[in-house]
N, C-alpha and C. Protein backbone atom coordinates (compact mmCIF):
# COMPACT_ATOMS: atom_id res chain seq x y z
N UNK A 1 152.11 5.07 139.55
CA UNK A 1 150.87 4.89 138.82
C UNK A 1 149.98 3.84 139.50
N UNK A 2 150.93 2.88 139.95
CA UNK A 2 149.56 1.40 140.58
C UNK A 2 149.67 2.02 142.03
N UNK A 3 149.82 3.18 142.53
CA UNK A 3 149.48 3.85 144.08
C UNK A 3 147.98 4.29 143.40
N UNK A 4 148.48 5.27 142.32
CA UNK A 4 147.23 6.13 142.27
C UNK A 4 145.93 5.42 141.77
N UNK A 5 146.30 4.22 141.17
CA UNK A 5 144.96 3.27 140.58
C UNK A 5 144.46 2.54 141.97
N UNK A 6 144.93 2.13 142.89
CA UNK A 6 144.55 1.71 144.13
C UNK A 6 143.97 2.73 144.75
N UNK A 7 144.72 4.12 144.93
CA UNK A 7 144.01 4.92 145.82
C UNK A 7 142.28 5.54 144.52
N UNK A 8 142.12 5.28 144.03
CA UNK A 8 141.17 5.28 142.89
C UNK A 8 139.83 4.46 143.21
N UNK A 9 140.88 3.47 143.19
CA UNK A 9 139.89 2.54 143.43
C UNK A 9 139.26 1.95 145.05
N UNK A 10 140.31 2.49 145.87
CA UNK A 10 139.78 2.46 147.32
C UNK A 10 138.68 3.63 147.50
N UNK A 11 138.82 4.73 146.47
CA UNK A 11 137.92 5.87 146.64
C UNK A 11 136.70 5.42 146.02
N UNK A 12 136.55 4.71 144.93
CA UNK A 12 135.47 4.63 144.01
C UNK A 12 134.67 3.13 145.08
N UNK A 13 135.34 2.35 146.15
CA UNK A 13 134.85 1.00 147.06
C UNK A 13 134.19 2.45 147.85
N UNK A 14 134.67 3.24 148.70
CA UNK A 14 134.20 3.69 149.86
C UNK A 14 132.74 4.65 149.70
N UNK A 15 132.78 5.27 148.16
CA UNK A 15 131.81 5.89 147.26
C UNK A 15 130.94 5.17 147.13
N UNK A 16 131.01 4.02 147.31
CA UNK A 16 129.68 2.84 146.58
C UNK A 16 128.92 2.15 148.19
N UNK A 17 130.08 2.18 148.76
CA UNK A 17 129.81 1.74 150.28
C UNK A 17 128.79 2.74 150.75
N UNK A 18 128.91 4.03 150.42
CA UNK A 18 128.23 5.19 151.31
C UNK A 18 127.16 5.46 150.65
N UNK A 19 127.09 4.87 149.16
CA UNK A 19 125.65 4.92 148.81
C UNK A 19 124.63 3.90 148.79
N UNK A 20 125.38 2.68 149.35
CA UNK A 20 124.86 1.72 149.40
C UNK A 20 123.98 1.75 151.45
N UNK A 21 124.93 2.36 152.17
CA UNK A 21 124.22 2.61 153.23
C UNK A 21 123.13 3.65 153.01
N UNK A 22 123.47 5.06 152.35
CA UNK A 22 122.28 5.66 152.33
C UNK A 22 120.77 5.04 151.45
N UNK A 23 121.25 3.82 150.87
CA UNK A 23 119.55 3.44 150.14
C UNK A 23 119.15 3.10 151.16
N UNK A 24 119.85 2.21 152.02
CA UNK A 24 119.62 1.11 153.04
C UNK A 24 118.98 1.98 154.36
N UNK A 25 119.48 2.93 154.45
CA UNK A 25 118.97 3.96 155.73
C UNK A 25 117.48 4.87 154.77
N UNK A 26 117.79 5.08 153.81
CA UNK A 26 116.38 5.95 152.74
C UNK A 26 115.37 4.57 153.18
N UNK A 27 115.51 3.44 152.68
CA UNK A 27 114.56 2.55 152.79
C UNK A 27 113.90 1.60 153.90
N UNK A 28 114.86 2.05 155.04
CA UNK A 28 114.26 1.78 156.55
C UNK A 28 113.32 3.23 156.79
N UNK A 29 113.94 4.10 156.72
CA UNK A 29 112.75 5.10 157.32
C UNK A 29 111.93 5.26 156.60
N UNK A 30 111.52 5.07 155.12
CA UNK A 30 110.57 4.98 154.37
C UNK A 30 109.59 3.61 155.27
N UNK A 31 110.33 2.39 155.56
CA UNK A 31 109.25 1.18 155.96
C UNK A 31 108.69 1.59 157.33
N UNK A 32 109.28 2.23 158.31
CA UNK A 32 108.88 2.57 159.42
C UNK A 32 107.99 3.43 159.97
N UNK A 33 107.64 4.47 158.13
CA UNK A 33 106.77 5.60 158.63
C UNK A 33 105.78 4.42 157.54
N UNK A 34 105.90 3.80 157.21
CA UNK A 34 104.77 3.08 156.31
C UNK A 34 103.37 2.29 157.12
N UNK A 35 102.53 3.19 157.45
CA UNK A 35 101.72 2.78 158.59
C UNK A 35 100.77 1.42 158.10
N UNK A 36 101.21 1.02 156.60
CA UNK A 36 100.65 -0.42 155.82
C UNK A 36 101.39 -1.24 156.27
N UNK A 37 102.63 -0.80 156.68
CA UNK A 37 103.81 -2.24 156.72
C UNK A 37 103.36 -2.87 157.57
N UNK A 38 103.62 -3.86 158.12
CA UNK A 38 103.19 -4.91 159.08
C UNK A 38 104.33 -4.32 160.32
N UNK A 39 103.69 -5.16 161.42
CA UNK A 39 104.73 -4.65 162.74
C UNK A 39 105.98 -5.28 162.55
N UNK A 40 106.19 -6.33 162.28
CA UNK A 40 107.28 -6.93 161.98
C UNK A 40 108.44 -6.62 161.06
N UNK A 41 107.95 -5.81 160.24
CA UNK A 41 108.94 -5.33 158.90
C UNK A 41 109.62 -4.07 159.36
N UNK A 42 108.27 -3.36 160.14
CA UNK A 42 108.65 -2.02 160.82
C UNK A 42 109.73 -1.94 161.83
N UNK A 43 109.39 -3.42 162.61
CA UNK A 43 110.71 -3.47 164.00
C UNK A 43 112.20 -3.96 163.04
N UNK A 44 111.63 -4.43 161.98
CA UNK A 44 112.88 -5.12 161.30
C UNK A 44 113.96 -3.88 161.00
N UNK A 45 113.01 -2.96 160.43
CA UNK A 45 113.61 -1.39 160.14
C UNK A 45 114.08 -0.54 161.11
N UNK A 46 113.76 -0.66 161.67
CA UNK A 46 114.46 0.20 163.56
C UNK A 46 115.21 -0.37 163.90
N UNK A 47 115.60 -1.36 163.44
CA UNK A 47 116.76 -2.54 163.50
C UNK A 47 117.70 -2.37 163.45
N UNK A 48 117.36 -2.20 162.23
CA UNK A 48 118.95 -1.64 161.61
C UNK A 48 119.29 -0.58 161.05
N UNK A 49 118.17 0.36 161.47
CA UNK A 49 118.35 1.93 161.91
C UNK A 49 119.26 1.85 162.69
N UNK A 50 118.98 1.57 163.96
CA UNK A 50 119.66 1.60 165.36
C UNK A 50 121.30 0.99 165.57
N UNK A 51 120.94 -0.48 164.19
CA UNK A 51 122.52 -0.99 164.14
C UNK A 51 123.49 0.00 162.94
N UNK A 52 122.74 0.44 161.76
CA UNK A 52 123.25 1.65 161.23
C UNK A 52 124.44 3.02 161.96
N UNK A 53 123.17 3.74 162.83
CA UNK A 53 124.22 4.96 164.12
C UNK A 53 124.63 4.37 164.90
N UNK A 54 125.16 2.82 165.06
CA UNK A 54 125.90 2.29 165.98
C UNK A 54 127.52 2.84 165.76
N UNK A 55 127.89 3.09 164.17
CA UNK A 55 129.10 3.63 163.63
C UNK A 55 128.93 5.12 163.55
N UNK A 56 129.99 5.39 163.73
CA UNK A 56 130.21 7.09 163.24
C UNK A 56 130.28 7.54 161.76
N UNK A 57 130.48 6.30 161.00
CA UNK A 57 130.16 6.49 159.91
C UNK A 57 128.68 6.66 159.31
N UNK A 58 128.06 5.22 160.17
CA UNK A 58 126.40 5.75 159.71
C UNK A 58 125.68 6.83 160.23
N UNK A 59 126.36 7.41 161.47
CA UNK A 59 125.75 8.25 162.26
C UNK A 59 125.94 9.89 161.65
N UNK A 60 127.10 9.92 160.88
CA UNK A 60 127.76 10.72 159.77
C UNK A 60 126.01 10.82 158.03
N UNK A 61 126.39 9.54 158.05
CA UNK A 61 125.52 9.64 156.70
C UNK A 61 124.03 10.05 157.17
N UNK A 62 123.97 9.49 158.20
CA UNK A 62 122.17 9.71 158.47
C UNK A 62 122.06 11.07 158.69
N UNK A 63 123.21 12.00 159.19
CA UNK A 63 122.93 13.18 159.65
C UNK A 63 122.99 14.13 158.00
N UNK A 64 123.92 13.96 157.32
CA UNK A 64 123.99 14.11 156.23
C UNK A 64 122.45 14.30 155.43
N UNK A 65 122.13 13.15 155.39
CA UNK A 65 120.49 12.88 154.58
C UNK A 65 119.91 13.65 155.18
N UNK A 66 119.86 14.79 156.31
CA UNK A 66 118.93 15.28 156.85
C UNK A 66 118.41 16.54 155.87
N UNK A 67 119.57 16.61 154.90
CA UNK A 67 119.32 17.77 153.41
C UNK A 67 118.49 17.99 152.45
N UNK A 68 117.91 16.46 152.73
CA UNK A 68 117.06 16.56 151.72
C UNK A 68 115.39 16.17 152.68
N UNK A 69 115.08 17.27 151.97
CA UNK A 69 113.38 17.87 153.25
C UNK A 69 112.74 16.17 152.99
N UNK A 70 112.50 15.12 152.38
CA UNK A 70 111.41 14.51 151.95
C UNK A 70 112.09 13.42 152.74
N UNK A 71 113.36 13.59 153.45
CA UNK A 71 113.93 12.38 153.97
C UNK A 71 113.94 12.79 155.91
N UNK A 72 113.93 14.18 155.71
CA UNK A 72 114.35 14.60 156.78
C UNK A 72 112.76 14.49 157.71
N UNK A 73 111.60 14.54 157.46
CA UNK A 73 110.44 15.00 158.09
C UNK A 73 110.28 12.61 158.78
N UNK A 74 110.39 12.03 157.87
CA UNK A 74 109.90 10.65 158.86
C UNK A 74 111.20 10.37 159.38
N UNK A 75 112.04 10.77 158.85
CA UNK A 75 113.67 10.47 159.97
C UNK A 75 113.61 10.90 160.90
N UNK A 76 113.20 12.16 161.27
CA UNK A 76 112.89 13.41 162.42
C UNK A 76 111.92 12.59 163.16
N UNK A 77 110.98 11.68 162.56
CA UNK A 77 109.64 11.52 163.28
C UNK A 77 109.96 10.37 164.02
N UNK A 78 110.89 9.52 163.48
CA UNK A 78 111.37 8.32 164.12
C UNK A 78 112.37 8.82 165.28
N UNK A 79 113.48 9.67 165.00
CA UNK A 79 114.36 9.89 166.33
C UNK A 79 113.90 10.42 167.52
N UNK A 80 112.03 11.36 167.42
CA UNK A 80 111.65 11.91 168.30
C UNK A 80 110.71 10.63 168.82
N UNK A 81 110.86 9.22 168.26
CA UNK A 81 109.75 8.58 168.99
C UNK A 81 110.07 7.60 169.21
N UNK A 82 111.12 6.67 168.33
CA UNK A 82 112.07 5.64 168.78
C UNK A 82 112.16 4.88 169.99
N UNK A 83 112.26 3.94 171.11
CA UNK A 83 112.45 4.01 172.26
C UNK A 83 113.18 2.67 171.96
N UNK A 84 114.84 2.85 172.13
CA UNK A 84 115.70 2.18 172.03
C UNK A 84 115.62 0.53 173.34
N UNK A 85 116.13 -0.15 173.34
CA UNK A 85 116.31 -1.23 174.63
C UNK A 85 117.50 -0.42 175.19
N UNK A 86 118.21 -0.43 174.83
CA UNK A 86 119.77 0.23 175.63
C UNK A 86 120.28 1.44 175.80
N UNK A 87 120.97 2.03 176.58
CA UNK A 87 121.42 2.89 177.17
C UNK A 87 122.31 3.64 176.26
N UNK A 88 122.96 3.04 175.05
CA UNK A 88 123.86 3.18 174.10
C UNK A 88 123.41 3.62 172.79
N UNK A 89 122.29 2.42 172.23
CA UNK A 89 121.46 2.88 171.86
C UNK A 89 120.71 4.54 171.56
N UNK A 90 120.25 4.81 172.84
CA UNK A 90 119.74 6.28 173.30
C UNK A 90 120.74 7.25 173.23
N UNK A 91 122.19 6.96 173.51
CA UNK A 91 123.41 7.91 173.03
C UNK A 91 123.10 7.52 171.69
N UNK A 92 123.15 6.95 171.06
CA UNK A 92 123.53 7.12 169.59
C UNK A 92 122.48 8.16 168.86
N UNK A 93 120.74 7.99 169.78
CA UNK A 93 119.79 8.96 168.78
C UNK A 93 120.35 10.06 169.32
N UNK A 94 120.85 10.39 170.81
CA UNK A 94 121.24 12.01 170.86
C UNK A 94 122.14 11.94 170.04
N UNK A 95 123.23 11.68 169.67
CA UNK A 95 124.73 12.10 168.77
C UNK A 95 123.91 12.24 167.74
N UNK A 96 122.87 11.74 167.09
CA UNK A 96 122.25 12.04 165.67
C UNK A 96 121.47 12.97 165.62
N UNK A 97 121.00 13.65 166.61
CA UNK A 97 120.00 14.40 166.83
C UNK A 97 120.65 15.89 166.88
N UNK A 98 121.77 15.76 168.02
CA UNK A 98 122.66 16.73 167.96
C UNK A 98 123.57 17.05 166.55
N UNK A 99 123.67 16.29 166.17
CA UNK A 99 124.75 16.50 164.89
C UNK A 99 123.53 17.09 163.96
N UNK A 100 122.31 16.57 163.57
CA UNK A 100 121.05 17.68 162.94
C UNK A 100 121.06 18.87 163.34
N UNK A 101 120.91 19.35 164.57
CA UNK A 101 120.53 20.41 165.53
C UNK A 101 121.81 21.52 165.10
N UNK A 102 123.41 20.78 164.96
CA UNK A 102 124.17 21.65 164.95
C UNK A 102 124.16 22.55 163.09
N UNK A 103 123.64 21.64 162.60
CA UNK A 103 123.23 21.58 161.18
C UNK A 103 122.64 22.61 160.84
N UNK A 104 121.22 22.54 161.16
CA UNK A 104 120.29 22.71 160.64
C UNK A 104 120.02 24.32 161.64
N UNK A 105 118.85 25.03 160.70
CA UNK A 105 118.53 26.65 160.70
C UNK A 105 117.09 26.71 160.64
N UNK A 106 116.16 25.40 160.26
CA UNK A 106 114.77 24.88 160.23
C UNK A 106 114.44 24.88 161.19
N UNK A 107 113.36 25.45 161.93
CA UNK A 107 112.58 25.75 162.88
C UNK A 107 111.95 24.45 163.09
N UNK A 108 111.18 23.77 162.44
CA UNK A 108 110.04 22.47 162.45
C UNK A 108 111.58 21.60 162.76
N UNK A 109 113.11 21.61 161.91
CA UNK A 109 114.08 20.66 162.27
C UNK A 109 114.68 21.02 163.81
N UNK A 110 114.43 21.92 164.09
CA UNK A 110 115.37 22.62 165.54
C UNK A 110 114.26 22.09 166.98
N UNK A 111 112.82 22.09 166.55
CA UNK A 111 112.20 21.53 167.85
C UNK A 111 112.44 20.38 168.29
N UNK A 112 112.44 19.34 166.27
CA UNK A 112 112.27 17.78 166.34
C UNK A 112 113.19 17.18 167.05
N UNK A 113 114.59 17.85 167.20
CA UNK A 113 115.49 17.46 167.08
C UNK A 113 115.94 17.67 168.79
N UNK A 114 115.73 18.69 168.87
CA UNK A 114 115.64 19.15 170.90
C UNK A 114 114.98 18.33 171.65
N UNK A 115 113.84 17.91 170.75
CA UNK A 115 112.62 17.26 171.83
C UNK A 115 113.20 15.52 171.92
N UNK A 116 113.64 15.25 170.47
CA UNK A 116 114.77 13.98 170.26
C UNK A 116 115.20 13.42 171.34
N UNK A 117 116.14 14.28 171.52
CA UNK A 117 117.22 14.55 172.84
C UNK A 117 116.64 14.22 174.06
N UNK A 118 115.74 15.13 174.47
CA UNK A 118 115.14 15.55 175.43
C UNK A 118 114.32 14.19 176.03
N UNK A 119 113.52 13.55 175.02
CA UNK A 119 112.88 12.24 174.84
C UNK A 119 113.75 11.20 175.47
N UNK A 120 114.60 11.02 174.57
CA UNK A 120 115.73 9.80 174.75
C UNK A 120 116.45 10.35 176.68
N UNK A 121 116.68 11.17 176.84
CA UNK A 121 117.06 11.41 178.00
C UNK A 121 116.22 11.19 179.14
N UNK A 122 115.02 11.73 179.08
CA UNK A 122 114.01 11.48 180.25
C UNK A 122 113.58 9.91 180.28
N UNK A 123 113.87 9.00 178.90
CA UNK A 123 113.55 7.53 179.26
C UNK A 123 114.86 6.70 179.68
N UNK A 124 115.85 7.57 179.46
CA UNK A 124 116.70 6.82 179.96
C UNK A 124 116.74 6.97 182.18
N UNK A 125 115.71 8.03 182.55
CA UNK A 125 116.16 8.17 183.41
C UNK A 125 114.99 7.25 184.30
N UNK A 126 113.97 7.52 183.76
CA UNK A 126 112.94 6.60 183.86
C UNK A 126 113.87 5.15 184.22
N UNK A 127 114.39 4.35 183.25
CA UNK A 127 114.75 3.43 183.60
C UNK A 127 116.75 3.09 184.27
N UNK A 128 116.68 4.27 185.14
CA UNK A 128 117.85 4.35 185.64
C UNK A 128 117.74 5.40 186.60
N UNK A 129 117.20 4.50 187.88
CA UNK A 129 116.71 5.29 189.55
C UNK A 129 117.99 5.81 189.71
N UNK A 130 119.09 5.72 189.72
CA UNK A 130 120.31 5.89 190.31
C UNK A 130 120.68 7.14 189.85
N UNK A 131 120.45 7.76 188.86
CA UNK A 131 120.91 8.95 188.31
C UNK A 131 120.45 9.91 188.85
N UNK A 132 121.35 11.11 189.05
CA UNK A 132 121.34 12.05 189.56
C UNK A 132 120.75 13.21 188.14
N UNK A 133 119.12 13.63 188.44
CA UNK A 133 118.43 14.52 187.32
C UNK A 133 119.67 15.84 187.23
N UNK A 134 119.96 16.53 188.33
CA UNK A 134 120.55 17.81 188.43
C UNK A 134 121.81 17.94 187.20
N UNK A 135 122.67 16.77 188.15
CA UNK A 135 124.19 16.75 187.27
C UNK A 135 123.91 16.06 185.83
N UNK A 136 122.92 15.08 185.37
CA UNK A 136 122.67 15.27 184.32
C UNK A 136 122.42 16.15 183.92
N UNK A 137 121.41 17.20 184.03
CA UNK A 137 120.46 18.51 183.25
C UNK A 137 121.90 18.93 182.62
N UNK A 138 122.91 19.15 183.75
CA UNK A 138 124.04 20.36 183.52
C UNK A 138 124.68 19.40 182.34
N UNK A 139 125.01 18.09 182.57
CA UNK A 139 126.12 17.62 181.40
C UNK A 139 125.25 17.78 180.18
N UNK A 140 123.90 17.56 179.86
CA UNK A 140 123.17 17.57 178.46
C UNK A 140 123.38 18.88 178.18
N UNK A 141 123.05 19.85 179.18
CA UNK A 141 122.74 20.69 178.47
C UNK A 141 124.16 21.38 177.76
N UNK A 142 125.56 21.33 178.45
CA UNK A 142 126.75 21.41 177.73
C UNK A 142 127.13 20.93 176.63
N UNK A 143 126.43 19.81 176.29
CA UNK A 143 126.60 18.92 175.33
C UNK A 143 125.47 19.81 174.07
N UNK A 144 124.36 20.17 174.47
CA UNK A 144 123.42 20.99 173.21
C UNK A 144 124.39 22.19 173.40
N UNK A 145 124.80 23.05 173.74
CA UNK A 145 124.93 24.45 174.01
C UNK A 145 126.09 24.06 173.10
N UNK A 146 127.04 23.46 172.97
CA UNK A 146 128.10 23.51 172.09
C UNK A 146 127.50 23.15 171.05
N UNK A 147 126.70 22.30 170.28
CA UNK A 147 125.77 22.13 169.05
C UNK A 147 125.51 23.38 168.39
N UNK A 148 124.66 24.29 169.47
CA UNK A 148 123.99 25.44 168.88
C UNK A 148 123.93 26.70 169.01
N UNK A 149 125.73 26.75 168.69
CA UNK A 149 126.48 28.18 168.43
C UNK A 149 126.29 28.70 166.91
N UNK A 150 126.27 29.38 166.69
CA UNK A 150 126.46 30.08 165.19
C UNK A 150 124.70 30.06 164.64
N UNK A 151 125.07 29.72 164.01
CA UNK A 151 123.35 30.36 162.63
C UNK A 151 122.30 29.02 163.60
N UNK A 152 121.05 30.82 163.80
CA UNK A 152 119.84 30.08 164.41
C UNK A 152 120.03 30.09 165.86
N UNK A 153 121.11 29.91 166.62
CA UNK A 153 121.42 29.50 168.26
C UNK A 153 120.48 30.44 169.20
N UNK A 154 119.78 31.49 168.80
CA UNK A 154 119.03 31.88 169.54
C UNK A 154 117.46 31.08 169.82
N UNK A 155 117.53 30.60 167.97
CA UNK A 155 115.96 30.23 167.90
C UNK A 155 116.39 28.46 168.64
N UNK A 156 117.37 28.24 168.66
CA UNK A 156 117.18 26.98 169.32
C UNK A 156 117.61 26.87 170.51
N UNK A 157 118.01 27.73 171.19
CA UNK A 157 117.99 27.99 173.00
C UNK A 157 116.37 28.20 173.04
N UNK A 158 115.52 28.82 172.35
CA UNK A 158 114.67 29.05 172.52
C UNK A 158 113.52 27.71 172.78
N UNK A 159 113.88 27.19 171.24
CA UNK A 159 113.46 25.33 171.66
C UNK A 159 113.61 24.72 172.43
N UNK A 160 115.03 25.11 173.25
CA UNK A 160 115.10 23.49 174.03
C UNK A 160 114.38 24.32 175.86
N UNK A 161 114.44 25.58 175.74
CA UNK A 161 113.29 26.03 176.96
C UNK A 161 112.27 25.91 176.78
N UNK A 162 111.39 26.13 175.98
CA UNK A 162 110.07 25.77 175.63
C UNK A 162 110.19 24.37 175.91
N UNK A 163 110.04 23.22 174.91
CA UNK A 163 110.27 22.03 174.92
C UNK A 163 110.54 21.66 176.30
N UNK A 164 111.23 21.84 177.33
CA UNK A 164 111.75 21.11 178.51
C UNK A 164 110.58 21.52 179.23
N UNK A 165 109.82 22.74 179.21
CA UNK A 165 109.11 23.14 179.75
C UNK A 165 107.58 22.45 179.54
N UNK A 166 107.24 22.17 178.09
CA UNK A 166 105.91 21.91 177.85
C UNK A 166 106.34 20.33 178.69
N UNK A 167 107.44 19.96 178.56
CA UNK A 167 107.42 18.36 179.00
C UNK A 167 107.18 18.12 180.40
N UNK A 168 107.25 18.86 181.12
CA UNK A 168 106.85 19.09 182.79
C UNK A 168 105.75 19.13 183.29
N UNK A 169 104.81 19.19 181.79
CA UNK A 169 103.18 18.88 181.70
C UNK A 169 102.90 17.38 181.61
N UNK A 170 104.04 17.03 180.80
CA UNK A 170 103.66 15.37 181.02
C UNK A 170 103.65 14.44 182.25
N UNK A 171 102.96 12.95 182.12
CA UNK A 171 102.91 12.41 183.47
C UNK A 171 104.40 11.85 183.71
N UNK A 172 105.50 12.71 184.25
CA UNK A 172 106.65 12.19 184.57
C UNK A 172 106.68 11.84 185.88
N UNK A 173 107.92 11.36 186.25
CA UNK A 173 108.38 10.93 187.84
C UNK A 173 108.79 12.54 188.14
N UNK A 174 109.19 12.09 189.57
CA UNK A 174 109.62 13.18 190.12
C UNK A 174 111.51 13.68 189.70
N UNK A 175 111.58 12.67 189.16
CA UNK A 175 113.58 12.63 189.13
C UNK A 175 113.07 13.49 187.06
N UNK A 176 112.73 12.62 186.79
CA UNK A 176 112.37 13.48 185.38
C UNK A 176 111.79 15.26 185.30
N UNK A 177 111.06 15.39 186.48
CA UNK A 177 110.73 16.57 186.30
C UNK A 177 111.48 17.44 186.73
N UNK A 178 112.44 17.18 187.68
CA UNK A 178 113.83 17.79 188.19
C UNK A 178 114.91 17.99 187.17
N UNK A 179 114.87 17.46 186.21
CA UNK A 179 115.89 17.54 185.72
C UNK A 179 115.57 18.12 183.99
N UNK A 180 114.33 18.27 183.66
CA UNK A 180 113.32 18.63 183.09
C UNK A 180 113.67 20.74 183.32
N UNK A 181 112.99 20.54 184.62
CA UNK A 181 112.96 22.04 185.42
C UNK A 181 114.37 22.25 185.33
N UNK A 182 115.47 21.71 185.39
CA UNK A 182 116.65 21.93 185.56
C UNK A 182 117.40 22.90 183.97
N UNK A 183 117.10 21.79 183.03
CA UNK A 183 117.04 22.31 181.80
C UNK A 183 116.50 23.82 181.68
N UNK A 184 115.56 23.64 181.66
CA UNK A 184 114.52 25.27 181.40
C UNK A 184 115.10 26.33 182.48
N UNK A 185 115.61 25.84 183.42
CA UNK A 185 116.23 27.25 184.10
C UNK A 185 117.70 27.42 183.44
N UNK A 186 118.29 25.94 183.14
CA UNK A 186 119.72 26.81 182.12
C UNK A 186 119.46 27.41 180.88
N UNK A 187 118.12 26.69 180.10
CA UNK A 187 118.32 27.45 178.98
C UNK A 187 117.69 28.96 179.19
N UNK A 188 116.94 29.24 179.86
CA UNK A 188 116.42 30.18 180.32
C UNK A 188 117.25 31.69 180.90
N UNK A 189 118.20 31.11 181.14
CA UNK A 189 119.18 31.78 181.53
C UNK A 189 120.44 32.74 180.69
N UNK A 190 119.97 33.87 180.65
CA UNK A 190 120.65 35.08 179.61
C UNK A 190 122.01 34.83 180.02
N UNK A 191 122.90 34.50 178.94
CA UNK A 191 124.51 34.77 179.31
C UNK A 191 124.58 36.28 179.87
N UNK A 192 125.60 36.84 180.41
CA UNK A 192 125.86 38.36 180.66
C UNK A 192 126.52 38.92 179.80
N UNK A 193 126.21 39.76 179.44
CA UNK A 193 126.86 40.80 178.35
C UNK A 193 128.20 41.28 178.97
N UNK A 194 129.00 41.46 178.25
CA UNK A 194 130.49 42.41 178.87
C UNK A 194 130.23 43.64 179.39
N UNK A 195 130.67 44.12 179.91
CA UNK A 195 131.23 45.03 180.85
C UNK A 195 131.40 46.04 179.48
N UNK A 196 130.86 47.53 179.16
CA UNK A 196 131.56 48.34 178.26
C UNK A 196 132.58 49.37 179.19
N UNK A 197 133.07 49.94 178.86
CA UNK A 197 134.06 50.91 179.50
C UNK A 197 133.39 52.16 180.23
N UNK A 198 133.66 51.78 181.45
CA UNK A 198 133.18 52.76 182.37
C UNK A 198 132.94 53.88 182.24
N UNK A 199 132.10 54.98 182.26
CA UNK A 199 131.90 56.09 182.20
C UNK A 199 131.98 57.24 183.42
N UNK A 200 132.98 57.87 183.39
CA UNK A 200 133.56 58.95 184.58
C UNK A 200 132.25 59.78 184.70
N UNK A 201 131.56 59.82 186.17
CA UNK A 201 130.85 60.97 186.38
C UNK A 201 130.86 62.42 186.91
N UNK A 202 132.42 61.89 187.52
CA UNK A 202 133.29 63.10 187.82
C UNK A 202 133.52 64.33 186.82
N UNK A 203 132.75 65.22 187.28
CA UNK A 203 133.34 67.21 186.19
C UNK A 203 134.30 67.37 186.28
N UNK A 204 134.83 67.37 185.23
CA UNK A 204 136.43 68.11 185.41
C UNK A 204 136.65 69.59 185.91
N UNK A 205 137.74 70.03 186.92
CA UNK A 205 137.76 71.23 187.26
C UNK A 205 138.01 72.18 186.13
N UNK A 206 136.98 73.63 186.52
CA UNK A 206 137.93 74.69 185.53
C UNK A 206 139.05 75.10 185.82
């Protein structure tokens, strides 16, 4: 009996914990799209946005909240515009972005969420000469392509070619647009259909 009142009550701590992060994450992206707030309150809120998906737990809840439409449209607006200091950081908006993407069947959620990605990747390369655009393109794009199997995966192969593509319009470097172009030719790229069973053209003798 005092197992099951502990395990009770460890359930009813971890229940209060997870709603206590989701006010705390509801009420940063509420201050951040608040174009009254002052700059200071706003960076205060990206703050600890950013220290929030530092855990897999918050990175869990934030993706979660993406259910409800009135939370999901300035959350979306912040991960596609965000520009983290660190390298880690920028993993954490893709893992959140991707974990939406694998989610979600919303067209307006399937661009926000590609271009997310796509964003956070081209500034990370911007500030990291050393990287190779090519063998990146290929590891991201393995990393979306497993996201966006099942319901929708057409309409969001479709996003992340478009999207890589309109971005090749922007004023990038040359290592960004390589790897940019790199993208849009994998997603661009029709898997092959199987092989059906051969058909004999040979007449049979009478």
């Amino acid at each position: 009996m005092l197992a099951l009142l502990a395990a009770a009550e460890i359930g009813a701590g971890v229940a209060r914990a997870q709603s206590s992060m989701a006010r705390r994450i509801q009420a940063n992206v509420d201050m951040v799209a608040n174009a009254r707030a002052s700059a200071d309150d706003r960076d205060r809120a990206q703050a600890d946005l950013l220290a929030a998906i530092r855990t897999s737990g918050g990175q869990e809840r934030f993706v979660a909240m993406f259910e409800n439409g009135a939370f999901a449209i300035p959350a979306g607006n912040w991960l596609e515009n965000v520009k983290p200091a660190t390298a880690q950081d920028r993993a954490n908006i893709c893992d959140v972005a991707m974990g939406v993407l694998h989610n979600t069947s919303d067209n307006q959620l399937i661009m926000a969420m590609v271009h997310a990605v796509l964003r956070q990747v081209v500034n990370q390369i911007q500030d990291d000469p050393q990287i190779n655009p090519i063998s990146l393109a290929a590891r991201v794009f393995k990393e979306l392509k497993a996201e966006i199997q099942g319901a929708a995966a057409r309409s969001k192969m479709t996003a992340l070619r478009d999207i890589s593509s309109a971005m090749t319009d922007e004023e990038v470097s040359s290592a960004q647009r390589q790897f940019l172009k790199q993208m849009f030719a994998l997603s661009a790229t029709r898997p092959r259909l199987p092989m059906g069973p051969k058909i004999s053209t040979v007449k049979p003798q009478p």
